[in-house]
N, C-alpha and C. Protein backbone atom coordinates (compact mmCIF):
# COMPACT_ATOMS: atom_id res chain seq x y z
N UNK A 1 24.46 -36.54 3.56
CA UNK A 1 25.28 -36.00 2.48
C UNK A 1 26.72 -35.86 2.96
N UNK A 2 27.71 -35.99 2.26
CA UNK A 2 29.00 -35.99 2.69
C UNK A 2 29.70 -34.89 2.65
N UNK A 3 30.23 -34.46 3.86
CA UNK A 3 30.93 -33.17 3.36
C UNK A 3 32.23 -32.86 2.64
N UNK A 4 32.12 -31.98 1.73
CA UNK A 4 33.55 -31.47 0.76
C UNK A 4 34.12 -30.59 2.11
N UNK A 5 35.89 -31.14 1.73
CA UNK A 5 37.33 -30.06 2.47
C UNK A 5 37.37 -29.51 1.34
N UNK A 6 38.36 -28.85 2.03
CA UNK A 6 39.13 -28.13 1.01
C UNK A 6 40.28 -28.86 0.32
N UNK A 7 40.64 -28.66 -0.67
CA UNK A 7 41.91 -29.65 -0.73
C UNK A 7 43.25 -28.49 -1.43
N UNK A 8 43.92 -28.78 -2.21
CA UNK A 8 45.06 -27.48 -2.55
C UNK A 8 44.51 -26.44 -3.02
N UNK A 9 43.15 -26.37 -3.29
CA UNK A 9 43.07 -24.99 -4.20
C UNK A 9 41.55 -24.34 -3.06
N UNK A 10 41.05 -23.80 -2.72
CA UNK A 10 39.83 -23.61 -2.39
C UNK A 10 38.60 -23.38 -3.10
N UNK A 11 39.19 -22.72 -4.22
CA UNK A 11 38.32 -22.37 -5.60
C UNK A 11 37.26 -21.78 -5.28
N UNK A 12 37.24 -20.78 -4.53
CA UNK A 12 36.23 -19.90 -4.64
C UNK A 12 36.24 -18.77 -5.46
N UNK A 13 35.57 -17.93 -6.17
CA UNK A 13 35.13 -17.37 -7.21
C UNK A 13 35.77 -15.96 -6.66
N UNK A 14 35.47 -14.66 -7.03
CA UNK A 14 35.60 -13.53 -6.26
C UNK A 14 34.70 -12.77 -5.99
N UNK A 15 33.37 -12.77 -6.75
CA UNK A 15 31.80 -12.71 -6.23
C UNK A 15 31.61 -13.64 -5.04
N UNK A 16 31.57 -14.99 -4.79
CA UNK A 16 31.33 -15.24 -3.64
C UNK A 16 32.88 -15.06 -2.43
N UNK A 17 33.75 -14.49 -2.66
CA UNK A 17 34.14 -14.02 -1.61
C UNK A 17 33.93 -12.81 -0.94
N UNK A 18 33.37 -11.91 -2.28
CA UNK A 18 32.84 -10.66 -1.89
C UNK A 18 31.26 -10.83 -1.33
N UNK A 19 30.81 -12.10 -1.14
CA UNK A 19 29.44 -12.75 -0.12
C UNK A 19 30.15 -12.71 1.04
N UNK A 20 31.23 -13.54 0.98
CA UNK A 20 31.53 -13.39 2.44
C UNK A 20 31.82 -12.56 3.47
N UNK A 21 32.57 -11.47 2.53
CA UNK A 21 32.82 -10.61 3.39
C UNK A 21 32.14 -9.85 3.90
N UNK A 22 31.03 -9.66 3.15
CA UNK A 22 29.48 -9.20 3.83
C UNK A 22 28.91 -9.71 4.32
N UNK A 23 28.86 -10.98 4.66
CA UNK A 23 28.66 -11.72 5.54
C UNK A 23 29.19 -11.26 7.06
N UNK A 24 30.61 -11.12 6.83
CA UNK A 24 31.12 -10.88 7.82
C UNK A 24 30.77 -9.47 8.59
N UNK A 25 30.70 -8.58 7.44
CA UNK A 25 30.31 -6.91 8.00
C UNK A 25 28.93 -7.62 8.16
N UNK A 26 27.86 -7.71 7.55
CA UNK A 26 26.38 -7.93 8.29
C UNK A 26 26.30 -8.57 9.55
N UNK A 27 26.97 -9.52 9.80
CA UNK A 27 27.08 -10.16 11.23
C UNK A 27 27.76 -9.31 12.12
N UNK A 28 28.49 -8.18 12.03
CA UNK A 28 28.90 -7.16 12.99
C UNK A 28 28.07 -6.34 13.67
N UNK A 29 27.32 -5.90 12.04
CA UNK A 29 26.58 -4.62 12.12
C UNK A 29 25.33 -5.11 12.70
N UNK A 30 24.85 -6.54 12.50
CA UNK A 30 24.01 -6.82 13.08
C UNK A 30 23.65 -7.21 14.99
N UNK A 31 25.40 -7.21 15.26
CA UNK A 31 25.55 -7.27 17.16
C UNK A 31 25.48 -5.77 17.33
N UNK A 32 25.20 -4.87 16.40
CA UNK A 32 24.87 -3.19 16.73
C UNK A 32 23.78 -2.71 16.86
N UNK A 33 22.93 -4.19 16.50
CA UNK A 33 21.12 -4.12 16.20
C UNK A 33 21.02 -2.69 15.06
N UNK A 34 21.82 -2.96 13.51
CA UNK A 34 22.11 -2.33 12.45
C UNK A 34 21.83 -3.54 11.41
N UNK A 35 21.21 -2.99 10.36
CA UNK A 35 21.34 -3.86 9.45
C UNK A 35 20.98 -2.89 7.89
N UNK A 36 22.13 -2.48 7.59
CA UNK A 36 21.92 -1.62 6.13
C UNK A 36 21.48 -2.19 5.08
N UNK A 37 20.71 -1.88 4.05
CA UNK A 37 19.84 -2.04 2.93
C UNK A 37 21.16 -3.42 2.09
N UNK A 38 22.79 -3.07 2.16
CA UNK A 38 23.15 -4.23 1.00
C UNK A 38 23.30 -5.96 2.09
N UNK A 39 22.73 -5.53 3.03
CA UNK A 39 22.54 -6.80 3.75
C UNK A 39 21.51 -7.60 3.74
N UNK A 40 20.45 -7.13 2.84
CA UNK A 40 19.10 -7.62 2.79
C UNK A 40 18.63 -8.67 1.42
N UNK A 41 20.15 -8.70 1.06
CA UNK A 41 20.03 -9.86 -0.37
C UNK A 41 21.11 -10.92 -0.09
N UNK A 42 21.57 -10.99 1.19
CA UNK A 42 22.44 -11.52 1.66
C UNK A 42 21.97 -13.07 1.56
N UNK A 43 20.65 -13.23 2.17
CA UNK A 43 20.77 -14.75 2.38
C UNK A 43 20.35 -15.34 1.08
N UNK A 44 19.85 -14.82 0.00
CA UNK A 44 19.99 -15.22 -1.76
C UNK A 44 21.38 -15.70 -1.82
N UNK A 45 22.58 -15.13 -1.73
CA UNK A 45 23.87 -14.95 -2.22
C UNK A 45 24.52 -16.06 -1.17
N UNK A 46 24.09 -16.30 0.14
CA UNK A 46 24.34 -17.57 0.85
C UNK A 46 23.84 -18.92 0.92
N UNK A 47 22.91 -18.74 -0.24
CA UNK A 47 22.69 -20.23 -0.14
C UNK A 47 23.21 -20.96 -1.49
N UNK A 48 24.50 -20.30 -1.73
CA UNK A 48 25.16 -21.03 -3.05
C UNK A 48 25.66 -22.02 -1.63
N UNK A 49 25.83 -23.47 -2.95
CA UNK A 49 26.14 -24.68 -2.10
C UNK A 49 27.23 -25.05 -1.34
N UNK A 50 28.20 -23.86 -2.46
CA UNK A 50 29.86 -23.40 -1.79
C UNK A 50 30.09 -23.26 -0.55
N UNK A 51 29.10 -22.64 0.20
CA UNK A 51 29.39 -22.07 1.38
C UNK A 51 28.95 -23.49 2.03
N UNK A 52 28.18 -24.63 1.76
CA UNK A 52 28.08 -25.42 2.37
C UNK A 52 29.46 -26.53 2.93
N UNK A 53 30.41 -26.67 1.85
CA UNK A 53 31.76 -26.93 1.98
C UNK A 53 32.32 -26.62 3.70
N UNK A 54 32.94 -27.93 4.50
CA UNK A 54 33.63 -27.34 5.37
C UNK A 54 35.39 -27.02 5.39
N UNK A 55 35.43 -26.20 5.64
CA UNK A 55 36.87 -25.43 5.74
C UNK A 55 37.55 -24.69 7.13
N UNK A 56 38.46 -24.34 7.25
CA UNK A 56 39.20 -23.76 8.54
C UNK A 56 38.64 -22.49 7.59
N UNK A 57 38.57 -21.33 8.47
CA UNK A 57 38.34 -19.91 8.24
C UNK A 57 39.03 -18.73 9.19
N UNK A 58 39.54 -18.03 8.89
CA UNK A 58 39.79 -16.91 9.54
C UNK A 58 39.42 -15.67 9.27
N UNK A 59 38.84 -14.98 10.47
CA UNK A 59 38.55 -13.24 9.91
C UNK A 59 39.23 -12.66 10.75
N UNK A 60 39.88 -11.48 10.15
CA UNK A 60 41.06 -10.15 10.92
C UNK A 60 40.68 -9.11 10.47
N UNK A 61 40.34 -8.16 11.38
CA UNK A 61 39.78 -6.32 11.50
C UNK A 61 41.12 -5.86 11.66
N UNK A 62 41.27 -4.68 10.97
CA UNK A 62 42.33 -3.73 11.09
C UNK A 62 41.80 -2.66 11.23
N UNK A 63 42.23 -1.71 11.66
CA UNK A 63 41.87 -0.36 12.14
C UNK A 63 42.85 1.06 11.81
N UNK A 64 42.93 1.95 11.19
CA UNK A 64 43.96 2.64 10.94
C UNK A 64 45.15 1.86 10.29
N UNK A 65 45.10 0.75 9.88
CA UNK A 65 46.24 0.14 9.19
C UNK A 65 46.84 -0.86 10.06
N UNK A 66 46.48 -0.99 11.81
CA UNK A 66 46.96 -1.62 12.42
C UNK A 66 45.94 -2.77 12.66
N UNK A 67 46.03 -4.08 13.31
CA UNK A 67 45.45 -5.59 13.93
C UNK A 67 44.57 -5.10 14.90
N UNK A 68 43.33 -5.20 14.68
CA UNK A 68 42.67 -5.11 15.49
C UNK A 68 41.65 -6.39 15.70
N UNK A 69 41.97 -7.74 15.44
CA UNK A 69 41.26 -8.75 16.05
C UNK A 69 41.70 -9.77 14.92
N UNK A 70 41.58 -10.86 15.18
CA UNK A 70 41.32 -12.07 14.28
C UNK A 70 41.70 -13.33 15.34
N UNK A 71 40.92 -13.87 14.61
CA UNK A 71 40.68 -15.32 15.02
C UNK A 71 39.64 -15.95 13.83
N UNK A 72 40.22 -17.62 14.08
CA UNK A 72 39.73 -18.54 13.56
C UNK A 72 39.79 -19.76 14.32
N UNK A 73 39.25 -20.85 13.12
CA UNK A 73 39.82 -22.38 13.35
C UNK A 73 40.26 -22.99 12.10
N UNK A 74 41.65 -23.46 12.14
CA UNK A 74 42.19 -24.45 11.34
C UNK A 74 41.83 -25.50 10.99
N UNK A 75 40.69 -26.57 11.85
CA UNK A 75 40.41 -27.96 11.36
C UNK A 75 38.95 -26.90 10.66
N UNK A 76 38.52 -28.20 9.21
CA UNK A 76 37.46 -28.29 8.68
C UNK A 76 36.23 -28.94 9.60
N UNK A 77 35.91 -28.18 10.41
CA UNK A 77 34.90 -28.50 11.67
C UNK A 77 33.55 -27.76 10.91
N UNK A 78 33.34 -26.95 10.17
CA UNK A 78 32.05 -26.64 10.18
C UNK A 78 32.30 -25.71 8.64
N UNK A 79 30.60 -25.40 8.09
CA UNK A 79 30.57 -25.07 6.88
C UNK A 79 31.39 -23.70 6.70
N UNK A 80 31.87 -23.03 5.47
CA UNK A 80 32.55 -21.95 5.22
C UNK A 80 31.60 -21.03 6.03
N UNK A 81 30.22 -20.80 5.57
CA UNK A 81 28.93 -20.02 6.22
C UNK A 81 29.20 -19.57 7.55
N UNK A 82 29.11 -20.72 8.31
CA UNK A 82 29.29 -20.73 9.73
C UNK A 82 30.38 -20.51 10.07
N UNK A 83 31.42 -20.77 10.45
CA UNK A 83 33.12 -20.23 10.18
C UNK A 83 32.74 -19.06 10.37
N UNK A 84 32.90 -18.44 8.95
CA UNK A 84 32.84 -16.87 8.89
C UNK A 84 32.29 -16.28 9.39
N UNK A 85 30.86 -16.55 10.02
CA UNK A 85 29.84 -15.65 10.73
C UNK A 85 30.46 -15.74 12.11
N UNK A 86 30.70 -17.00 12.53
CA UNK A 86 31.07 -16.82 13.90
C UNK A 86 32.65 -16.24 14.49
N UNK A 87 33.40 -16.27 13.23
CA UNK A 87 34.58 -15.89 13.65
C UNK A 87 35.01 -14.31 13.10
N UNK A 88 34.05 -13.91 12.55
CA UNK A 88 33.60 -12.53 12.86
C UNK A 88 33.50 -11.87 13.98
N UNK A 89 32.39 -12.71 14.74
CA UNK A 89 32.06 -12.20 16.41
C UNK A 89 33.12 -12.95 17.17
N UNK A 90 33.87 -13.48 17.11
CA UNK A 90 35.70 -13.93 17.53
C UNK A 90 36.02 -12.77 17.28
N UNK A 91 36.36 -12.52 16.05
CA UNK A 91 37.44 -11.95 16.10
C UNK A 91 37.47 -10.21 16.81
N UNK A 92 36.05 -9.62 16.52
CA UNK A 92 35.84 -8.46 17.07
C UNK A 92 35.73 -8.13 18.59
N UNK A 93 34.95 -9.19 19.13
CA UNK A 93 34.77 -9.52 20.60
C UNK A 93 35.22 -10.42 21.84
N UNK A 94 36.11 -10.81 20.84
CA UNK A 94 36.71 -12.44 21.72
C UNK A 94 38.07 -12.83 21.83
N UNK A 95 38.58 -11.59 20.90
CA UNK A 95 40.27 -11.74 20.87
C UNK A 95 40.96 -11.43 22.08
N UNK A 96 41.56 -12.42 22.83
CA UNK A 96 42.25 -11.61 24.32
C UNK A 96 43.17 -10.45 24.15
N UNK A 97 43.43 -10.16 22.82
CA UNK A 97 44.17 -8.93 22.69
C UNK A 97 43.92 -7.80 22.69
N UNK A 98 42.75 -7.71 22.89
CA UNK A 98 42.43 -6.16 22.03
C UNK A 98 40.80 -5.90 22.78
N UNK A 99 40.59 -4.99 23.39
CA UNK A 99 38.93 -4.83 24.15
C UNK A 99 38.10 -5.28 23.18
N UNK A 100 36.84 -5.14 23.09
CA UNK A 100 36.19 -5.88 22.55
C UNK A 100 35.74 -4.37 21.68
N UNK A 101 35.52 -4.66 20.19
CA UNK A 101 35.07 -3.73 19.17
C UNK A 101 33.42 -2.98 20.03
N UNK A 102 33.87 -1.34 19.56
CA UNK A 102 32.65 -0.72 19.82
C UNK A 102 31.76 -0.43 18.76
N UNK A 103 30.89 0.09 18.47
CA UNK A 103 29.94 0.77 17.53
C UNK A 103 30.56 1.65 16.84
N UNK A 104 31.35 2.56 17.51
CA UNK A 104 32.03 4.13 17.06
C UNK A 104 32.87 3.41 16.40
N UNK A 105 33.71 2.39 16.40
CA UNK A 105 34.85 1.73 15.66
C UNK A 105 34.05 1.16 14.17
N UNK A 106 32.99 0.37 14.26
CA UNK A 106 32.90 -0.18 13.37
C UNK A 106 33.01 0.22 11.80
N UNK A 107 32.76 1.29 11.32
CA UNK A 107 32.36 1.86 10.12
C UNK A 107 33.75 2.25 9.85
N UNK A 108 35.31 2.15 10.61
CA UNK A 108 36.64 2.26 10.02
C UNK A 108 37.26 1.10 10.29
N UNK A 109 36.23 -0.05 10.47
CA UNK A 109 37.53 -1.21 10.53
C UNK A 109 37.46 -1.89 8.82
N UNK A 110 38.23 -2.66 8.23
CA UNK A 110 38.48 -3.42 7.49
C UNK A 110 38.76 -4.59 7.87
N UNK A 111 37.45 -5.59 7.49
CA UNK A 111 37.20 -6.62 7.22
C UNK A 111 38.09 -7.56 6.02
N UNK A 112 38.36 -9.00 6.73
CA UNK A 112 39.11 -9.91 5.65
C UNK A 112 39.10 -10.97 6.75
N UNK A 113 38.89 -11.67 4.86
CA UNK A 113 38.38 -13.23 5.27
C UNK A 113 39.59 -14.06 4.80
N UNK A 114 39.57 -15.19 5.15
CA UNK A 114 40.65 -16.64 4.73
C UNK A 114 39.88 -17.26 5.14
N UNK A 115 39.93 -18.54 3.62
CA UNK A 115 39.45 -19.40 3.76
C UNK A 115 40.99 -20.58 3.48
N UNK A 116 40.73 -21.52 4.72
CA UNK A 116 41.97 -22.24 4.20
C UNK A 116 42.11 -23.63 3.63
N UNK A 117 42.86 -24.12 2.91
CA UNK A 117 42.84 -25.65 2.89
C UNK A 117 43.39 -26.24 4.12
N UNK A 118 43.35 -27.78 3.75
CA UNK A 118 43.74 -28.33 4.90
C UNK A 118 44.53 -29.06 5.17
N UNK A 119 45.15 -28.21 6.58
CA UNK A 119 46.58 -28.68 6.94
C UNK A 119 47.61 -30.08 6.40
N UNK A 120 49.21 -29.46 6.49
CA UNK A 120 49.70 -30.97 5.56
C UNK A 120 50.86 -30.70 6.65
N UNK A 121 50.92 -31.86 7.25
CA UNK A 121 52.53 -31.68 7.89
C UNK A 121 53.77 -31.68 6.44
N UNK A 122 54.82 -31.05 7.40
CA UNK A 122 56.14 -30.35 6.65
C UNK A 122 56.95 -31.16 7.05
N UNK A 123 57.41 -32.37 6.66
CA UNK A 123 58.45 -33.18 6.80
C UNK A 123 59.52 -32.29 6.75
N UNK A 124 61.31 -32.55 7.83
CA UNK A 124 62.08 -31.48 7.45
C UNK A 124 62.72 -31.98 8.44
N UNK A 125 64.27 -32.01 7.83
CA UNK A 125 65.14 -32.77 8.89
C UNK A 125 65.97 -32.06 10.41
N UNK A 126 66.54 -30.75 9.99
CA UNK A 126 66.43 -29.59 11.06
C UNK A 126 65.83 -28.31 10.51
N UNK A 127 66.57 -27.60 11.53
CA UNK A 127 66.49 -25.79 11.17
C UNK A 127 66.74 -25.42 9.85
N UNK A 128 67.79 -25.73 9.43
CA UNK A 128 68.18 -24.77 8.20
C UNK A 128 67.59 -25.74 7.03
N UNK A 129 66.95 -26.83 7.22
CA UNK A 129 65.85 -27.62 6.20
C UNK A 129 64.95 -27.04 5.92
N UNK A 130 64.09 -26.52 7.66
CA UNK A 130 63.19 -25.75 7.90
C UNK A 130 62.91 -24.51 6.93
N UNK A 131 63.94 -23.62 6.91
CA UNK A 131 64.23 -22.85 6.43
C UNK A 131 63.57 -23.08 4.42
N UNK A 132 64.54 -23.94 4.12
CA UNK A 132 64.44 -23.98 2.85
C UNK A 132 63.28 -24.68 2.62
N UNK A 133 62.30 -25.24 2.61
CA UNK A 133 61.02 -26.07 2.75
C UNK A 133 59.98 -25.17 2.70
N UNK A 134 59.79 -23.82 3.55
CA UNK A 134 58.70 -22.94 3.83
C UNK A 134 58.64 -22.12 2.92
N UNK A 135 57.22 -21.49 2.31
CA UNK A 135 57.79 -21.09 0.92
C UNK A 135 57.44 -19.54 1.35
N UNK A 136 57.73 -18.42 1.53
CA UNK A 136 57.08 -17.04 1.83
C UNK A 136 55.93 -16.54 0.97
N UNK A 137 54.91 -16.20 1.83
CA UNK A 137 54.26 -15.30 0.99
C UNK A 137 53.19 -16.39 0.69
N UNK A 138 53.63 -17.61 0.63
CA UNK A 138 52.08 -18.66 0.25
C UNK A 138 51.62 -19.55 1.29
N UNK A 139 52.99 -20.25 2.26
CA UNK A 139 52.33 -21.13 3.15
C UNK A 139 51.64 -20.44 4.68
N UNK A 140 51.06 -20.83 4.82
CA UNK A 140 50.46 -20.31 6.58
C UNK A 140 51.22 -21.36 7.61
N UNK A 141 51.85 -21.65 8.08
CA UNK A 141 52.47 -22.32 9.70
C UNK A 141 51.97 -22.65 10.62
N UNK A 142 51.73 -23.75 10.86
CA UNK A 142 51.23 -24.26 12.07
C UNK A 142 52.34 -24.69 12.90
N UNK A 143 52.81 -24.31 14.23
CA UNK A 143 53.87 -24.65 14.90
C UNK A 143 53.52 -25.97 16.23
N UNK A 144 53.72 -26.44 16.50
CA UNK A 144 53.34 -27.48 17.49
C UNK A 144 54.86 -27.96 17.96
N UNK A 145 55.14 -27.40 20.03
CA UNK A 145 56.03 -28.11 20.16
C UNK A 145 55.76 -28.48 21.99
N UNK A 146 55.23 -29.39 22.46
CA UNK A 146 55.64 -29.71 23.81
C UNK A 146 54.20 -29.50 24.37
N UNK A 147 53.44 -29.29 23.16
CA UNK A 147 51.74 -29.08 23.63
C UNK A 147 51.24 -27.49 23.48
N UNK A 148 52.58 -26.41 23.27
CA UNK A 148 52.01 -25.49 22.82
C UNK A 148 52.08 -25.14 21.21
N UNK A 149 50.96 -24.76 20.78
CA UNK A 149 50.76 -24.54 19.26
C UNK A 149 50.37 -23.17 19.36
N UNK A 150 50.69 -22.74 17.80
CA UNK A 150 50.35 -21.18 17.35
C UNK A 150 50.58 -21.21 15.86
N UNK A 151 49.85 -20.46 15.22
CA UNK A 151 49.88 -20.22 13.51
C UNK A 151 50.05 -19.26 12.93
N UNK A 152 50.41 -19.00 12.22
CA UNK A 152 50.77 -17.70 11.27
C UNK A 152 49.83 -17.92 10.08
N UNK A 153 49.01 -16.94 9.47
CA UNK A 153 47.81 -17.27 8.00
C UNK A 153 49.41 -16.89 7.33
N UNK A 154 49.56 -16.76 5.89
CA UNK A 154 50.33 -16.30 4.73
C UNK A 154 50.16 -14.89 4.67
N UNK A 155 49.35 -14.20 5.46
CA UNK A 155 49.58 -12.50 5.06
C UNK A 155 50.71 -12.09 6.25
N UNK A 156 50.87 -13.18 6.80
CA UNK A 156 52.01 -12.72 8.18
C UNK A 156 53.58 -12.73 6.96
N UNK A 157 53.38 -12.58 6.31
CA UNK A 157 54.82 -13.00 5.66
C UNK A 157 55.06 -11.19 5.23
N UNK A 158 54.15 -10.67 4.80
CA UNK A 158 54.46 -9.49 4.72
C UNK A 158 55.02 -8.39 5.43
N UNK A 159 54.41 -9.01 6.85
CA UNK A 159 55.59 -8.32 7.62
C UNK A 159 56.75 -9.13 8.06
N UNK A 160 56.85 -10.10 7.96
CA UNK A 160 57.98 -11.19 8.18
C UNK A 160 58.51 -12.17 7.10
N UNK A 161 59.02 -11.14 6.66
CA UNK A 161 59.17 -11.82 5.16
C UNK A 161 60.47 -12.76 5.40
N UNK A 162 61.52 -12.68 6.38
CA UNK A 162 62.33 -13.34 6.50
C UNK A 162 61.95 -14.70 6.97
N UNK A 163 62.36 -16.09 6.79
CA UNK A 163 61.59 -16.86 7.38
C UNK A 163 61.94 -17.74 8.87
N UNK A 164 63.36 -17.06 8.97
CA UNK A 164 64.21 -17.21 10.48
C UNK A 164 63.04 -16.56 11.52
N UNK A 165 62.92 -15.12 11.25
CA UNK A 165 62.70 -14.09 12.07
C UNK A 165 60.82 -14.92 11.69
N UNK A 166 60.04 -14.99 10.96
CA UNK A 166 59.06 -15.49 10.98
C UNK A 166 58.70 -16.66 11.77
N UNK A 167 59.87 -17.81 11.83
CA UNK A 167 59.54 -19.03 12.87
C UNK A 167 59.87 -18.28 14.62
N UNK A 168 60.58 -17.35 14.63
CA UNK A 168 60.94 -16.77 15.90
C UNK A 168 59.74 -16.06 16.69
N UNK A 169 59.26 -15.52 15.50
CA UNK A 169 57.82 -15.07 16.01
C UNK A 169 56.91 -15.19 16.35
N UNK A 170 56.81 -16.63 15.44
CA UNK A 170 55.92 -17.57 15.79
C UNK A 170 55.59 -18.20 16.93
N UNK A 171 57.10 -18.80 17.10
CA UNK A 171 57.65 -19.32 18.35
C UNK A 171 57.11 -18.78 19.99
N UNK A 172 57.36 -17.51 19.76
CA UNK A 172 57.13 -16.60 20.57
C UNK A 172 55.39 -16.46 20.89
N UNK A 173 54.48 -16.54 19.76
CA UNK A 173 53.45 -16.43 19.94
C UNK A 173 52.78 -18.18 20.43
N UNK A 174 53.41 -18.96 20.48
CA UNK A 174 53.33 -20.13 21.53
C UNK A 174 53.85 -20.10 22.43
N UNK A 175 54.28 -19.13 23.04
CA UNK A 175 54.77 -19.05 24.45
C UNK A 175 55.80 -19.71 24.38
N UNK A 176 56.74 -20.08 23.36
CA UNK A 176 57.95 -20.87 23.28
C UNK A 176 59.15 -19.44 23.32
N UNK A 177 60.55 -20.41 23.55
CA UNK A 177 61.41 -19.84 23.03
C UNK A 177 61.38 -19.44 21.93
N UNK A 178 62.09 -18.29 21.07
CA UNK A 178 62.13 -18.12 19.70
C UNK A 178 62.87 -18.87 18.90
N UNK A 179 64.08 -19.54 19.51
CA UNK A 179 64.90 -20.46 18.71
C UNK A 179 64.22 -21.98 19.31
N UNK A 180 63.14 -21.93 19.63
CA UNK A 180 62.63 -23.30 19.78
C UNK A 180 62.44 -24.10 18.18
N UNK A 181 62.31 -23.15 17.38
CA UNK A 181 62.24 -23.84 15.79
C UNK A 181 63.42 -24.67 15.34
N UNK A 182 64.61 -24.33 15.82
CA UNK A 182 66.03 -24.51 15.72
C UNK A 182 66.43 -25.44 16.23
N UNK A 183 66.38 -25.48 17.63
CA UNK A 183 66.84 -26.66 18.83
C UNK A 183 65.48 -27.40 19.37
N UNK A 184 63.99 -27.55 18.74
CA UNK A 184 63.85 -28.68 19.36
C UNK A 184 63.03 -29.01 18.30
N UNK A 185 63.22 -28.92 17.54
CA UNK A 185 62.31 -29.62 15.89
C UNK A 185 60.72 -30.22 16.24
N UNK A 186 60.46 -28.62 16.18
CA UNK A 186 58.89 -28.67 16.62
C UNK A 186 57.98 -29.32 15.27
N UNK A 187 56.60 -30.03 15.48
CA UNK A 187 56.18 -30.10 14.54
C UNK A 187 55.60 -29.31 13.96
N UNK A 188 55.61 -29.04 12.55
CA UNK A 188 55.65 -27.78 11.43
C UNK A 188 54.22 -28.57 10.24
N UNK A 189 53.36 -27.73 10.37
CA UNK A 189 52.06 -28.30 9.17
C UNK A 189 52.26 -26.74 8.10
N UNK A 190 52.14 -26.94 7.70
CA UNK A 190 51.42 -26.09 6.23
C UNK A 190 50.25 -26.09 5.83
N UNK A 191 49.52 -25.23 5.48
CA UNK A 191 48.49 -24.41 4.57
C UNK A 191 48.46 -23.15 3.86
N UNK A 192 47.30 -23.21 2.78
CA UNK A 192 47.35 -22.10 1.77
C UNK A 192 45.63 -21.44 2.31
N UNK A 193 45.69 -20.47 1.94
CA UNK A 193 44.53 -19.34 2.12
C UNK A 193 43.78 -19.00 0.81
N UNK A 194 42.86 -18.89 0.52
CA UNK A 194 42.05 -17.74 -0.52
C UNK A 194 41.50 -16.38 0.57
N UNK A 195 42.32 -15.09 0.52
CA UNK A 195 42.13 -14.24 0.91
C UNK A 195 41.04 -13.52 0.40
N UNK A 196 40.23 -12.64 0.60
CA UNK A 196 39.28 -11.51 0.63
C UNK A 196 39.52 -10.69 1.30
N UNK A 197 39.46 -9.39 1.09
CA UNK A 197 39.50 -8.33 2.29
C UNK A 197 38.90 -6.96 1.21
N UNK A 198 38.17 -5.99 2.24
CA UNK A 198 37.55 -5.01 1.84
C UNK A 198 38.37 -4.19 1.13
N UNK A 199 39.33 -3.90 1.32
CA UNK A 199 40.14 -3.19 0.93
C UNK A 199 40.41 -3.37 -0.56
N UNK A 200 40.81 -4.65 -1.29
CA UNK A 200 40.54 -5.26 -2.14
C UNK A 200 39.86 -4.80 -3.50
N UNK A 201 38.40 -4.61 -2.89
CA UNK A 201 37.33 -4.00 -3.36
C UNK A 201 37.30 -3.24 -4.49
N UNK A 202 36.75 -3.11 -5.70
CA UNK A 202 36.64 -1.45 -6.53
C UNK A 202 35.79 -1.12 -5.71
């Protein structure tokens, strides 16, 4: 059978993103050897064919309002399903940033998912092209320059809404200079997200 990408839209519903994201809390609660009663209709609600689709995915825990893990993968390597489950246990246990999530933490983190389409390079002649090309608030960034890469999802815009100070940051999170966006016309991809997050929620 051939597998579906994603292409500009992801089109997922908001019932099955609210699958996923329980997906994502059941696969936590379940490295706690926990598994609460709304986790037990879970695999009904996962075998819509949707989730069979492969896509890049990302999941990010926050804690008190602050980053407390995320990770993903950008290429369409494996089904939405899988993605999410595993980059759940990424993102809680595997992030070099942050110790690895305890038990006592779990029941105040907030869970959120991205699901993304797939990557489009950003043609763009310099910096201040750069600039005008990136749209805030919708594209996610893929930076690539000299072999180091780093990405920004589209919820990074909220705190970096500027999009100078956003490629600087970026920059920075490839171990680059910050004006490496400027002076060495790194290569620049684009993507869009369908977000979920608990918070979200009624």
């Amino acid at each position: 059978m051939e597998k579906k990408t994603a292409t500009a839209a992801v089109g997922l519903t908001a019932e099955q993103g609210r699958a996923l994201l329980l997906l994502a809390r059941c696969t936590l609660e379940e490295r706690f050897h926990r598994r609460p009663p709304r986790c037990g209709a879970l695999d009904v609600q996962l075998a819509d064919p949707a989730f069979d689709r492969t896509c890049g995915t990302f999941v990010t825990l926050h804690a008190a309002g602050r980053l407390r893990g995320c990770i993903g993968c950008l290429a369409a390597a494996e089904s939405i399903r899988d993605g999410v489950r595993r980059n759940a246990l990424n993102a809680a246990f595997h992030d070099s940033r942050f110790a690895p999530l305890t038990e006592g933490e779990l029941d105040g983190v907030v869970v959120e998912v991205s699901i993304l389409t797939e990557p489009r390079p950003l043609a763009y002649a310099d910096g201040d092209d750069l600039l005008l090309r990136l749209r805030p608030g919708i594209d996610g960034v893929i930076l690539n320059c000299g072999g180091c890469r780093a990405t920004f999802l589209p919820q990074v815009w909220e705190q970096l809404p500027d999009p100078a100070a956003f490629l600087s940051h970026l920059c920075a999170k490839a171990c680059l200079p910050p004006d490496c966006w400027r002076r060495q016309k790194p290569e620049i991809a684009v993507y869009q997200v369908q977000k979920y997050s608990e918070d979200d929620r009624e």
